[in-house]
N, C-alpha and C. Protein backbone atom coordinates (compact mmCIF):
# COMPACT_ATOMS: atom_id res chain seq x y z
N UNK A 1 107.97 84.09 114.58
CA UNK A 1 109.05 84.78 115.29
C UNK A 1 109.81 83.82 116.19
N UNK A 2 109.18 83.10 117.04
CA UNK A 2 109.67 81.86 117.77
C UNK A 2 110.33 80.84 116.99
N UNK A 3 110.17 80.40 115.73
CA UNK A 3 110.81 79.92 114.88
C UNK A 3 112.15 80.55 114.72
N UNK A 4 112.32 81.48 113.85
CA UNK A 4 113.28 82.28 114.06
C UNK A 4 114.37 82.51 114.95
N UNK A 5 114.09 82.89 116.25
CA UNK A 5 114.68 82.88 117.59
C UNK A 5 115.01 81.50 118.01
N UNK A 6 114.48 80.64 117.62
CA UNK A 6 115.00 79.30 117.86
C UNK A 6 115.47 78.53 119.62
N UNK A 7 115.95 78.21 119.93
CA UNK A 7 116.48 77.18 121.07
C UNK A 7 116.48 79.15 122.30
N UNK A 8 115.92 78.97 123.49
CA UNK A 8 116.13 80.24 123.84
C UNK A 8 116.64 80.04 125.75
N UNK A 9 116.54 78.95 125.92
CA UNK A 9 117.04 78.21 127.09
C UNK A 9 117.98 78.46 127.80
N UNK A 10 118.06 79.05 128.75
CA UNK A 10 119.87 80.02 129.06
C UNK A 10 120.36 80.98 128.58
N UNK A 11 119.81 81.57 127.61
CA UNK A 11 120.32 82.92 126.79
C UNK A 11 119.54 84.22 127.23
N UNK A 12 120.88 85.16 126.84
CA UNK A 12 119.86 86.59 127.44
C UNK A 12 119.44 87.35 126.26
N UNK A 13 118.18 87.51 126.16
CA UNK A 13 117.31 87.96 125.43
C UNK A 13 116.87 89.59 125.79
N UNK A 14 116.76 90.07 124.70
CA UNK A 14 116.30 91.26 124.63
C UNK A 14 114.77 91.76 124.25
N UNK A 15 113.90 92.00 124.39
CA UNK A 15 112.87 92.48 123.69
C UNK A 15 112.63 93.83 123.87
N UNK A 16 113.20 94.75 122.46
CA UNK A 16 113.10 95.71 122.66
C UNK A 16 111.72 96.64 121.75
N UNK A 17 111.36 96.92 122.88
CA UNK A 17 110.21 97.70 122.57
C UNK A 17 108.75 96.79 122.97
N UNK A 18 109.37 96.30 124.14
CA UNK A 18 108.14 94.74 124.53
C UNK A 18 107.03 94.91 124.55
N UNK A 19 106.31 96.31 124.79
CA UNK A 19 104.69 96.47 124.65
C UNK A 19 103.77 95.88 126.03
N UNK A 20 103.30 95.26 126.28
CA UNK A 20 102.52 94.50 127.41
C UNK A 20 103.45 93.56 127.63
N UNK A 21 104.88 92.80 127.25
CA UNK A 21 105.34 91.66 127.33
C UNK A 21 104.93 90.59 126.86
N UNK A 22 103.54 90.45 126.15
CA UNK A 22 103.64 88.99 126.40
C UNK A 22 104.71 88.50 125.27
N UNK A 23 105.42 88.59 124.34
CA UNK A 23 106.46 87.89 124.02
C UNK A 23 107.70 87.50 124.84
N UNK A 24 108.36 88.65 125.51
CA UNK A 24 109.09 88.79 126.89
C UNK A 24 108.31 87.35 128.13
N UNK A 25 107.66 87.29 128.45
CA UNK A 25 107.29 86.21 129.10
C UNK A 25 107.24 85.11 128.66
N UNK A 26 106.58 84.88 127.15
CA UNK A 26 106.98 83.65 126.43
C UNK A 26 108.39 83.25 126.55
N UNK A 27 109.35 83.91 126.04
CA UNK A 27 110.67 83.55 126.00
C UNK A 27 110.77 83.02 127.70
N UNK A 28 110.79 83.54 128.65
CA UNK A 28 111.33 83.70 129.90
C UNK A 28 110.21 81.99 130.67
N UNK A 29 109.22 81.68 129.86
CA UNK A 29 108.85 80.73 129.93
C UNK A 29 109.33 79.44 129.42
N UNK A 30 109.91 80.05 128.65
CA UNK A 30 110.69 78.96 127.74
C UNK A 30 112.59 78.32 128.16
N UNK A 31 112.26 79.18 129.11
CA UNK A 31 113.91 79.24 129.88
C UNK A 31 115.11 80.26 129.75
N UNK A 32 114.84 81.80 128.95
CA UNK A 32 114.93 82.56 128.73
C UNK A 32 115.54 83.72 129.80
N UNK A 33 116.70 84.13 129.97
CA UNK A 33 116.64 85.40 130.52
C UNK A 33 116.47 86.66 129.99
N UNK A 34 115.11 86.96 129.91
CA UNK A 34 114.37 87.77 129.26
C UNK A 34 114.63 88.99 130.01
N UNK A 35 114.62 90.31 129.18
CA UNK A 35 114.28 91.32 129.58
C UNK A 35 113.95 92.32 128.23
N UNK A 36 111.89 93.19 128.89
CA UNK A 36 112.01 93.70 127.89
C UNK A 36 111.99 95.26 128.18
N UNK A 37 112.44 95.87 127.12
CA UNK A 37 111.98 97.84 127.24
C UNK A 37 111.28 98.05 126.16
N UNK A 38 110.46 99.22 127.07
CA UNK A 38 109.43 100.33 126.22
C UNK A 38 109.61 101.16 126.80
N UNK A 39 109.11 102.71 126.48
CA UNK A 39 108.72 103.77 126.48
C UNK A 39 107.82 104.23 127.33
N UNK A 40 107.09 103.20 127.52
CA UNK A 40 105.32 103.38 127.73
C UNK A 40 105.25 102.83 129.32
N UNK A 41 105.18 103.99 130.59
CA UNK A 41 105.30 103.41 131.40
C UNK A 41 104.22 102.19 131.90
N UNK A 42 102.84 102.70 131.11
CA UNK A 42 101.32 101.86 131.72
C UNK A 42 101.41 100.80 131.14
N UNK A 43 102.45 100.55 129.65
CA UNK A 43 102.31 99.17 129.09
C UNK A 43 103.15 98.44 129.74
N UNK A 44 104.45 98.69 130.57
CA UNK A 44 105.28 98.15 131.19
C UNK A 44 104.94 97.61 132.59
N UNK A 45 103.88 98.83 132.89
CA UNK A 45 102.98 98.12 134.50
C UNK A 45 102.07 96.73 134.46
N UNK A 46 101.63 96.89 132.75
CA UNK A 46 100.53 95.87 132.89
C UNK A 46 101.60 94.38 131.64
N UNK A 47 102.82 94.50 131.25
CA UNK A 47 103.97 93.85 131.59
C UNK A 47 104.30 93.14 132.61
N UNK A 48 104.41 93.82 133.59
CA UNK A 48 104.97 93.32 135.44
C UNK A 48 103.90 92.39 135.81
N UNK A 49 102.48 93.00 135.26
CA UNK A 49 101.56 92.47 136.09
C UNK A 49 100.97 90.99 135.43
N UNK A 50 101.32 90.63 134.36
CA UNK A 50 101.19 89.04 133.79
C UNK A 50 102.00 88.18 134.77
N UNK A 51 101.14 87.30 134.65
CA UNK A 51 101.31 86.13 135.66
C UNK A 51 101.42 84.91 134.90
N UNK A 52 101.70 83.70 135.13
CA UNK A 52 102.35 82.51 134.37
C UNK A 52 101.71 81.17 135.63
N UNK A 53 101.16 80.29 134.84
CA UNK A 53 101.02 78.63 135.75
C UNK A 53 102.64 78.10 135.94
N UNK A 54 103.50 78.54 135.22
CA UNK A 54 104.43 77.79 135.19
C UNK A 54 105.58 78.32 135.91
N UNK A 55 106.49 77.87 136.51
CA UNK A 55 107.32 78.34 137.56
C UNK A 55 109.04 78.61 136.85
N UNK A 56 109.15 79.98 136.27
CA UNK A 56 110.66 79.90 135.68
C UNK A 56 110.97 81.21 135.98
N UNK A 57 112.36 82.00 135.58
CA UNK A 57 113.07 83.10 135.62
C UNK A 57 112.21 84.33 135.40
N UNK A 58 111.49 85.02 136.65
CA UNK A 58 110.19 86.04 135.84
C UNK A 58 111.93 87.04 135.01
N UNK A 59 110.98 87.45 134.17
CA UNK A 59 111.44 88.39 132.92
C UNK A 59 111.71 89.82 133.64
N UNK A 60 112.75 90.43 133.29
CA UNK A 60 112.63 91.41 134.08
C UNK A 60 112.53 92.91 132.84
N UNK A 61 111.68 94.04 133.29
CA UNK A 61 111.00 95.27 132.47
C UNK A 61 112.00 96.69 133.04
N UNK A 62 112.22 97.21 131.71
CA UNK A 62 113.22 98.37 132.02
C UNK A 62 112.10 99.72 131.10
N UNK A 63 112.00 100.81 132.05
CA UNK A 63 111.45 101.88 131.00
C UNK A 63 113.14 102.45 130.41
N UNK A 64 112.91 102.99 129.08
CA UNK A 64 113.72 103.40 128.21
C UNK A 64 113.21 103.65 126.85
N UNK A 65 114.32 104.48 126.18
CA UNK A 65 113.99 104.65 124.31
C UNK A 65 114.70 103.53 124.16
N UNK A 66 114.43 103.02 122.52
CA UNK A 66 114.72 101.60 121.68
C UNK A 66 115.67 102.16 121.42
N UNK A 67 115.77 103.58 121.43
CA UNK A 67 116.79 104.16 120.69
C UNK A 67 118.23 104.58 121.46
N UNK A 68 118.25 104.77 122.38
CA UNK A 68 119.28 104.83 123.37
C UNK A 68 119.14 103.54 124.69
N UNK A 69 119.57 102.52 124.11
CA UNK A 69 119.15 101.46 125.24
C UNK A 69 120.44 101.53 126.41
N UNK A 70 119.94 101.47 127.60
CA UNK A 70 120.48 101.62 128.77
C UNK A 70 121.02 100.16 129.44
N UNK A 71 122.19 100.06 128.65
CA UNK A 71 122.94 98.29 128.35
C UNK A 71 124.14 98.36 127.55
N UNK A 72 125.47 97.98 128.80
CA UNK A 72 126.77 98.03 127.36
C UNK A 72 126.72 97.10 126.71
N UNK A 73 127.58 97.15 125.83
CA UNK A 73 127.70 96.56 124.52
C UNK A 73 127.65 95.15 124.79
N UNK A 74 127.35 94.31 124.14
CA UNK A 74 127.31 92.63 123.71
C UNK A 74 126.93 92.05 125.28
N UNK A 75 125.81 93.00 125.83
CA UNK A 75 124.91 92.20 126.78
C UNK A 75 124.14 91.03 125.95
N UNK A 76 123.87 90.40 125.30
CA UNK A 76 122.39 90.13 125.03
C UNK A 76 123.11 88.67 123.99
N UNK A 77 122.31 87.50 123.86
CA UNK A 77 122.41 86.59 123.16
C UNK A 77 121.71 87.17 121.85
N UNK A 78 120.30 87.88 122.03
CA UNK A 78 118.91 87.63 121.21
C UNK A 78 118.54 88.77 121.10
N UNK A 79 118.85 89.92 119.89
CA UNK A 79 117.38 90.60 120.64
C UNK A 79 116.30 90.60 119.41
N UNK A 80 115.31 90.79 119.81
CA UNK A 80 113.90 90.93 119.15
C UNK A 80 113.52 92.28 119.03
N UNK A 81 112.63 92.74 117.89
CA UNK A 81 112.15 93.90 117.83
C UNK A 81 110.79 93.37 117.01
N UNK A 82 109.22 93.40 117.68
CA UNK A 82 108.37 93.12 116.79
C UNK A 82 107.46 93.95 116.61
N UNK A 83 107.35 94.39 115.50
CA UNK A 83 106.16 95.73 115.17
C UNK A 83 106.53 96.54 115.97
N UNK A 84 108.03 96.91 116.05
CA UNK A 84 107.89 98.57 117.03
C UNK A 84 108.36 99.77 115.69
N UNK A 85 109.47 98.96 114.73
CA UNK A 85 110.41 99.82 113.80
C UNK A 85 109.16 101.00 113.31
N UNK A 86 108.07 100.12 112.99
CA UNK A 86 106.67 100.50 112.18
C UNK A 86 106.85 102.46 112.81
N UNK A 87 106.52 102.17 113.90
CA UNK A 87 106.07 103.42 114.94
C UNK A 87 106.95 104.43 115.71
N UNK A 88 109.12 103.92 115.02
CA UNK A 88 109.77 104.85 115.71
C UNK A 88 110.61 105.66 114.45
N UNK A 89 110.71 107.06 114.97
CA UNK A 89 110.96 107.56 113.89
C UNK A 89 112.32 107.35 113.80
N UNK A 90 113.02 107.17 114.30
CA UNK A 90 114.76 107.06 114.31
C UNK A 90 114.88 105.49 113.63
N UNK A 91 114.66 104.79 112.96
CA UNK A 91 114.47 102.93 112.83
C UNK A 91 116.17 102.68 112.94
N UNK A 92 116.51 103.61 111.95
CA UNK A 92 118.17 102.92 111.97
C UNK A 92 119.00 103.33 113.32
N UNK A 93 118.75 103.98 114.12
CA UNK A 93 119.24 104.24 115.55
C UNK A 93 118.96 103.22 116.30
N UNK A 94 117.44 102.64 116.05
CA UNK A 94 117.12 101.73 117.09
C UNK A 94 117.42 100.81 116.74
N UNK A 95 118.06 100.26 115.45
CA UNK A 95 119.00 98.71 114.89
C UNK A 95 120.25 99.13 115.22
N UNK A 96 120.91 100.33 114.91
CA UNK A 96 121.93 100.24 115.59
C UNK A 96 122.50 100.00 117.00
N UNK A 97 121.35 100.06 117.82
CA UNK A 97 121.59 100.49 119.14
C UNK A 97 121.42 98.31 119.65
N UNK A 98 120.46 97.90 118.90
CA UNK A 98 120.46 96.35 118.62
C UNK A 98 121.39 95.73 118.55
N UNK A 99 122.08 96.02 117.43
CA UNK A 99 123.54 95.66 117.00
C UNK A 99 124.62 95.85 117.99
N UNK A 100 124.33 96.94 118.89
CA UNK A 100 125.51 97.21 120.04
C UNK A 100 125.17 96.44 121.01
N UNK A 101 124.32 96.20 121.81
CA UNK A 101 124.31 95.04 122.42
C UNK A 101 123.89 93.44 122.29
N UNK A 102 124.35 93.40 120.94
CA UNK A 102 124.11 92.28 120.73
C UNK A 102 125.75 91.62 121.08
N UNK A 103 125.81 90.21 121.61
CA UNK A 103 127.08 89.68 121.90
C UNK A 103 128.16 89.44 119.84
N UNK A 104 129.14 89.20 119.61
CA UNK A 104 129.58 88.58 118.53
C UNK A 104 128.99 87.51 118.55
N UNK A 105 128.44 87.54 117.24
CA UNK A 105 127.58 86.00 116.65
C UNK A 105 126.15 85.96 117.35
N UNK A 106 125.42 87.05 117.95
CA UNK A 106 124.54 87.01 118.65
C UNK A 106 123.52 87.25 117.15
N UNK A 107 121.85 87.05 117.36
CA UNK A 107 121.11 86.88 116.56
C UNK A 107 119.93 88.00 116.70
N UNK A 108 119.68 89.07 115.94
CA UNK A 108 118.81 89.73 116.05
C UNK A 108 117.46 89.58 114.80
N UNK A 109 116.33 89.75 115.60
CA UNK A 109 115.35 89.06 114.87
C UNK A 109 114.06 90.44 115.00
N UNK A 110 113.91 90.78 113.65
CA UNK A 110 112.89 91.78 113.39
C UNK A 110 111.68 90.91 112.47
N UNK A 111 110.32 91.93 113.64
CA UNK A 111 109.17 91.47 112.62
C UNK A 111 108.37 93.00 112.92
N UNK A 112 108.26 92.90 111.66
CA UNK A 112 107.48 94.34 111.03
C UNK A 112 106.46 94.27 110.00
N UNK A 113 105.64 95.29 109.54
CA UNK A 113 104.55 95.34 108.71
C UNK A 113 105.11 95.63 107.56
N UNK A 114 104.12 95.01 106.63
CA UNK A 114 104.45 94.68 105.14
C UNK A 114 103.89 96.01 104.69
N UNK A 115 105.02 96.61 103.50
CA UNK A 115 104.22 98.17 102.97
C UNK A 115 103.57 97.09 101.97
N UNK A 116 103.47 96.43 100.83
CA UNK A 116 102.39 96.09 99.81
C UNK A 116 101.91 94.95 100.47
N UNK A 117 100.56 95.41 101.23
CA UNK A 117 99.59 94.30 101.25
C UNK A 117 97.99 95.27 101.33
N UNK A 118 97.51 94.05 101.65
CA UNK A 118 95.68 94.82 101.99
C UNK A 118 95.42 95.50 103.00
N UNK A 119 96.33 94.89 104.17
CA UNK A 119 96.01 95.68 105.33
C UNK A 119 96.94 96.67 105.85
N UNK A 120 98.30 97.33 105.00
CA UNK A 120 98.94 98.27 104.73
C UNK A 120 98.16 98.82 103.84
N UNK A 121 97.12 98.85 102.71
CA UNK A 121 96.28 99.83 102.46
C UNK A 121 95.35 100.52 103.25
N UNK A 122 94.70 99.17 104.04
CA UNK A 122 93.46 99.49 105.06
C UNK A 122 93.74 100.68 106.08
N UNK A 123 95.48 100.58 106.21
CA UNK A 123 95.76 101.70 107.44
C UNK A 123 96.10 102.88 106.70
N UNK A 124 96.75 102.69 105.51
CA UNK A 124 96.84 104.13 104.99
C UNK A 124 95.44 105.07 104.70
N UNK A 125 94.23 104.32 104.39
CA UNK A 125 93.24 105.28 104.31
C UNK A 125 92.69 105.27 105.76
N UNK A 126 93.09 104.81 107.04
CA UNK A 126 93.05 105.29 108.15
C UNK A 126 93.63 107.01 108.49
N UNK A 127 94.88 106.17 107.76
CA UNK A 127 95.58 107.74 107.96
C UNK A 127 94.91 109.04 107.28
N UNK A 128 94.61 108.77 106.20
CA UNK A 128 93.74 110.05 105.20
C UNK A 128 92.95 110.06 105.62
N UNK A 129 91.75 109.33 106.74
CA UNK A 129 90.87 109.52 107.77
C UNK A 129 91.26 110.83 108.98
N UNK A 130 92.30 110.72 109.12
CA UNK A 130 92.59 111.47 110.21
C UNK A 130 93.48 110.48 111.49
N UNK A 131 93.72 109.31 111.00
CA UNK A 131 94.24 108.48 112.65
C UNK A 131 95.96 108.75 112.23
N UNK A 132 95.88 109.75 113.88
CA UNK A 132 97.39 110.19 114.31
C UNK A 132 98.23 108.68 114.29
N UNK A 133 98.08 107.57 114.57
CA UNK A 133 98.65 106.47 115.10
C UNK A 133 99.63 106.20 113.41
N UNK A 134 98.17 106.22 112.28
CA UNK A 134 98.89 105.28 111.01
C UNK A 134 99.78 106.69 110.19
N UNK A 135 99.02 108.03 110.59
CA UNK A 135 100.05 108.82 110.05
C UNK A 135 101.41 108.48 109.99
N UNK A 136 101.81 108.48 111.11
CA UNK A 136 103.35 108.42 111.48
C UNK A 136 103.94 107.40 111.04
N UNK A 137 102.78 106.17 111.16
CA UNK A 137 103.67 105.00 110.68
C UNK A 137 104.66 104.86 109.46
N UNK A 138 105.42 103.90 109.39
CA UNK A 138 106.54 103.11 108.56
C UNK A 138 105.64 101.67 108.35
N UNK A 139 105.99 101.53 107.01
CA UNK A 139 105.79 99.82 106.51
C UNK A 139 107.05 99.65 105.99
N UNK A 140 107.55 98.40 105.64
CA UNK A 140 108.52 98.16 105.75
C UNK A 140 108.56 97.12 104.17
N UNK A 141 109.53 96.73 103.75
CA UNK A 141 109.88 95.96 102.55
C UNK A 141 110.91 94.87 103.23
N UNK A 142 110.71 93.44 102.43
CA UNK A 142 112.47 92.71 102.78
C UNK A 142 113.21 93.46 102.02
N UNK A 143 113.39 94.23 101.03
CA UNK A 143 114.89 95.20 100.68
C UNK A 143 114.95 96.04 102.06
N UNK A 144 114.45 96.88 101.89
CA UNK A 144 114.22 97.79 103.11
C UNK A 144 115.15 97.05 104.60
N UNK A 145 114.25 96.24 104.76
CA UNK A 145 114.98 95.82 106.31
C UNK A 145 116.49 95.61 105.85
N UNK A 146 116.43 94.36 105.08
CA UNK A 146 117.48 93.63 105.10
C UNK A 146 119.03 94.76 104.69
N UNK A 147 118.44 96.14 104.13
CA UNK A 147 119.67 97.37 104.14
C UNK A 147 119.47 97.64 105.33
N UNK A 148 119.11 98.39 106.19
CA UNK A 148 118.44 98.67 107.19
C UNK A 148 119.96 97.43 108.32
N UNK A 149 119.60 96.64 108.17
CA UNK A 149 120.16 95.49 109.07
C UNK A 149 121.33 95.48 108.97
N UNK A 150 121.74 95.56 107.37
CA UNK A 150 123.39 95.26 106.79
C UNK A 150 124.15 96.68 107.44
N UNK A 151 123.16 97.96 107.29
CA UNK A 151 123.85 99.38 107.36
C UNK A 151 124.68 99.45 109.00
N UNK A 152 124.00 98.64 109.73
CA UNK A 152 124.34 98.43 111.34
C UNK A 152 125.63 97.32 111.36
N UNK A 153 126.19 96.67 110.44
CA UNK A 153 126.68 95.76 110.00
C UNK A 153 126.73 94.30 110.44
N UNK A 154 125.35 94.14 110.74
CA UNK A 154 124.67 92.60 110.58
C UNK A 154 124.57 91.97 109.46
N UNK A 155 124.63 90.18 109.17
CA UNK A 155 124.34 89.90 108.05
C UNK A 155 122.82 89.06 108.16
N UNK A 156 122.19 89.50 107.09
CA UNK A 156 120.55 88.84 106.95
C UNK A 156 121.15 87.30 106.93
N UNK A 157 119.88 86.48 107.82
CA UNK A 157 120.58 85.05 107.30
C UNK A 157 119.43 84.74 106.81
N UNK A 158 117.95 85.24 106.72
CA UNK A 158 116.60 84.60 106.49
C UNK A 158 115.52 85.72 106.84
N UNK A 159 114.27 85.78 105.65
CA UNK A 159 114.06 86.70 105.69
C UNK A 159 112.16 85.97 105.15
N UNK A 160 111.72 86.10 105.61
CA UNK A 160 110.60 85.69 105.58
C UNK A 160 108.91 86.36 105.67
N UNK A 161 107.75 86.22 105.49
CA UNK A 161 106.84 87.13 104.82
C UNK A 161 105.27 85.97 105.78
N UNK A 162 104.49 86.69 106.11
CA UNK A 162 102.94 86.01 106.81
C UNK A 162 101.97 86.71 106.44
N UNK A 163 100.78 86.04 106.87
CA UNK A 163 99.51 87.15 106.76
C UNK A 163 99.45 88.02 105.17
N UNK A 164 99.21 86.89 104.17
CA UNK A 164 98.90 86.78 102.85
C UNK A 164 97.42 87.66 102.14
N UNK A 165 96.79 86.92 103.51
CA UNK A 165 95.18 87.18 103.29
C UNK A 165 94.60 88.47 103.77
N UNK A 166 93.66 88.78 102.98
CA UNK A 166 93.18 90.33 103.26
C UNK A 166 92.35 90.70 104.46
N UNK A 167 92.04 91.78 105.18
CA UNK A 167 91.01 91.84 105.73
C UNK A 167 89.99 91.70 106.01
N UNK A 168 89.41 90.52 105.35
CA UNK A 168 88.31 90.61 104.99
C UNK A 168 87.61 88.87 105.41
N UNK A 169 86.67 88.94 106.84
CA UNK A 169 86.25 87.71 107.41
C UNK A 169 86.15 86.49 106.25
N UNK A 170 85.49 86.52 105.63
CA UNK A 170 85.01 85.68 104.53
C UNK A 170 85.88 85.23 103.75
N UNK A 171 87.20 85.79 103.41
CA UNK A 171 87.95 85.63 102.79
C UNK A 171 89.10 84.78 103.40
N UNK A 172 89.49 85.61 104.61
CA UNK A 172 90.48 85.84 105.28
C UNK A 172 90.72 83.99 106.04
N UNK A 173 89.45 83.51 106.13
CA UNK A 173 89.75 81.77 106.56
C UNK A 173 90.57 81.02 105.64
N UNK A 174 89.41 81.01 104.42
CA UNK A 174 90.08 80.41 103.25
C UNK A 174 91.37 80.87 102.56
N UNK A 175 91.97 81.50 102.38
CA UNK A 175 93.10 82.20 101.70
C UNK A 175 93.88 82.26 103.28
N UNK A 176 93.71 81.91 104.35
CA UNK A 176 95.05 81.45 105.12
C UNK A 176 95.70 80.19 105.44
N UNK A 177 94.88 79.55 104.89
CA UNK A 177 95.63 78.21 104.61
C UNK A 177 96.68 78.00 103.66
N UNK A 178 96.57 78.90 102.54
CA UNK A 178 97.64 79.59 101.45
C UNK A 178 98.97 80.18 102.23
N UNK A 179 99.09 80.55 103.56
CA UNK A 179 99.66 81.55 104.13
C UNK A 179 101.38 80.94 103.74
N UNK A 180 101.66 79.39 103.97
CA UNK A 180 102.96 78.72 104.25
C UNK A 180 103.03 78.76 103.14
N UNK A 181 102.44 78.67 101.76
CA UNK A 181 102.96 78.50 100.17
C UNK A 181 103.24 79.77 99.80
N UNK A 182 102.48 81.23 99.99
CA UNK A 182 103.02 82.24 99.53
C UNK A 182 104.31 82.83 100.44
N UNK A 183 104.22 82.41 101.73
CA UNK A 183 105.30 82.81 101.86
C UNK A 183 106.94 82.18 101.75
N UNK A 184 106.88 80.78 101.38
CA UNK A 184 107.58 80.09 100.25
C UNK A 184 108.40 80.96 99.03
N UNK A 185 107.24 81.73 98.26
CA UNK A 185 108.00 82.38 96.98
C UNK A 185 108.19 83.73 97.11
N UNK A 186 107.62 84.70 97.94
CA UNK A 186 107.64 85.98 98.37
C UNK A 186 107.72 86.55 99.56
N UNK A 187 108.09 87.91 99.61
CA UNK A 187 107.19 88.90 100.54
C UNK A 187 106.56 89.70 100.30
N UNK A 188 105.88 89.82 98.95
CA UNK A 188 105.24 90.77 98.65
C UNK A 188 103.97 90.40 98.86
N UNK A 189 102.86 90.97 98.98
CA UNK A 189 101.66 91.12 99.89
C UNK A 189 101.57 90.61 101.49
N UNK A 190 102.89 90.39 101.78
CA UNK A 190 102.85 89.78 102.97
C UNK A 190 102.06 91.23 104.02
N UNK A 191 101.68 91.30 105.34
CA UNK A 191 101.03 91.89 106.12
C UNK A 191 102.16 92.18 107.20
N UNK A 192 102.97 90.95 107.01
CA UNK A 192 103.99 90.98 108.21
C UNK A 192 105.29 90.18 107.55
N UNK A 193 106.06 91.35 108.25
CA UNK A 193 107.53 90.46 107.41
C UNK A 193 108.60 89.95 108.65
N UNK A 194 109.49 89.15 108.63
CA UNK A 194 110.13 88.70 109.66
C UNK A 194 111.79 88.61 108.90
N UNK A 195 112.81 89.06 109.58
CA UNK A 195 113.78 88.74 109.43
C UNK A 195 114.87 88.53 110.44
N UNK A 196 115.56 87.67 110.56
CA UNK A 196 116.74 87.06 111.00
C UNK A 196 118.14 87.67 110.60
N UNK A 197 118.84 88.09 111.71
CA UNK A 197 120.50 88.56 111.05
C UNK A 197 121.44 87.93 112.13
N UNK A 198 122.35 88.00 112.35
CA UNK A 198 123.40 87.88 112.88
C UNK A 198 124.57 88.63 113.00
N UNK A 199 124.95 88.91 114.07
CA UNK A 199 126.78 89.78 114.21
C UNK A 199 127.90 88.86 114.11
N UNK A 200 128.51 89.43 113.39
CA UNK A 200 129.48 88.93 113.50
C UNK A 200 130.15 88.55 114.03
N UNK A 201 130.99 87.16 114.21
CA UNK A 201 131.89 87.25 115.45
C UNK A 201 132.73 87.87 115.87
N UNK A 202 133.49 88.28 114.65
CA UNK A 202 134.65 89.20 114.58
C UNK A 202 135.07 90.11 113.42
N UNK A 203 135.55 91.38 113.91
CA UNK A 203 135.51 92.38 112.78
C UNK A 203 134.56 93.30 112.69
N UNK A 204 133.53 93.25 113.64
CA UNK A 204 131.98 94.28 113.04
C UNK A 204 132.64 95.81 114.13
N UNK A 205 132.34 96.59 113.31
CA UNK A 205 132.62 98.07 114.76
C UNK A 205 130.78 98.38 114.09
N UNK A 206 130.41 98.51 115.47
CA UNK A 206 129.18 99.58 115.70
C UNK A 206 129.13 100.79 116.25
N UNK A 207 128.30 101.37 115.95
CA UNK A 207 128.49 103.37 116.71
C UNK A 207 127.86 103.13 117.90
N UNK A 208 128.91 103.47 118.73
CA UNK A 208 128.32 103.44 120.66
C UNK A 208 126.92 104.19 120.36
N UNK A 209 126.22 104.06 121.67
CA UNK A 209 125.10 104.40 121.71
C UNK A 209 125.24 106.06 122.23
N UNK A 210 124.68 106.98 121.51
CA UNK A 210 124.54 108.40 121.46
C UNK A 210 123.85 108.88 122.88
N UNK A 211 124.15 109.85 123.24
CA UNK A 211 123.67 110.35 124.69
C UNK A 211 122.42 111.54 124.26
């Protein structure tokens, strides 16, 4: 994902749907004017409450939906969304709402769970277990996103696939050293998919954010 996001030094960054932060602090460590939102007021407390050896711009935490973000338009250099699309039911509201504050030519960077792999099976028979969490969930495809991305009218620039190897200890050492060659020719069995888009500089209309 840091790959992806690239040079982050002076830019205002978004992380939406930040969870505990620690990506939001990475960036903001990195020279970043970070700020992230969630939903979740206790994950946002224990957000605030990470601490850093290193002395830079603390990151600053907003409660809010992904889906109605509380930010006009083309605030943001960056924004990020990692493993949240999985868990919200609106996905294309909350890319659209991405796309609106993203600046022209600004870079939005999604990482989400792979629907064909081992451990997108492992959670679906969670779910036929009974776990409320994987019911609800979304897995995701690179077709999938990369419409998903275009429909907000971003263009994919790179689209990339991790976490090859199955669940399984014994396995899971050896077959991740494989991880950089399969994801070379695919995303299929990937576990986790990552993609890169960009706004346009000029010409894109997005739908204001809904009340």
């Amino acid at each position: 994902m840091l790959d992806l996001i690239g040079l982050v030094e002076g830019r205002r960054i978004l992380d939406q749907g930040c969870g505990d932060g620690l990506l939001t602090w990475t960036l903001a460590e990195r020279g970043a004017w970070a700020v992230g939102i969630d939903a979740d007021r206790a994950m946002l407390e224990a957000a605030s409450a990470r601490s850093t050896r290193r002395r830079q711009q603390r990151p600053r935490f907003v409660e809010g939906r992904i889906e109605q973000l509380p930010f006009p338009d083309g605030s943001f250099d960056v924004v990020v969304i990692v493993t949240v699309l999985c868990l919200v039911a609106d996905r294309a509201g909350a890319v659209r709402e991405a796309a609106r504050v993203l600046r022209p030519g600004g870079r939005l960077v999604i990482g989400d769970l792979g629907r064909w792999s081992a451990w997108a099976a492992r959670r679906r028979v969670k779910a036929w277990l009974g776990s409320q969490l994987w019911q609800s969930a979304h897995f995701s495809t690179a077709t999938g996103l990369s419409h998903l991305v275009e429909r907000a009218g971003l263009i994919v620039e790179d689209v990339r696939g991790s976490v090859y190897y199955p669940p399984i200890g014994v396995l899971a050492g050896p077959l991740a050293r494989l991880d950089r060659w399969f994801g070379s020719i695919t995303t299929v069995g990937a576990a986790f998919i990552a993609l890169a888009a960009r706004k346009p500089a000029t010409g894109v209309s997005t739908r204001t954010r809904s009340s």
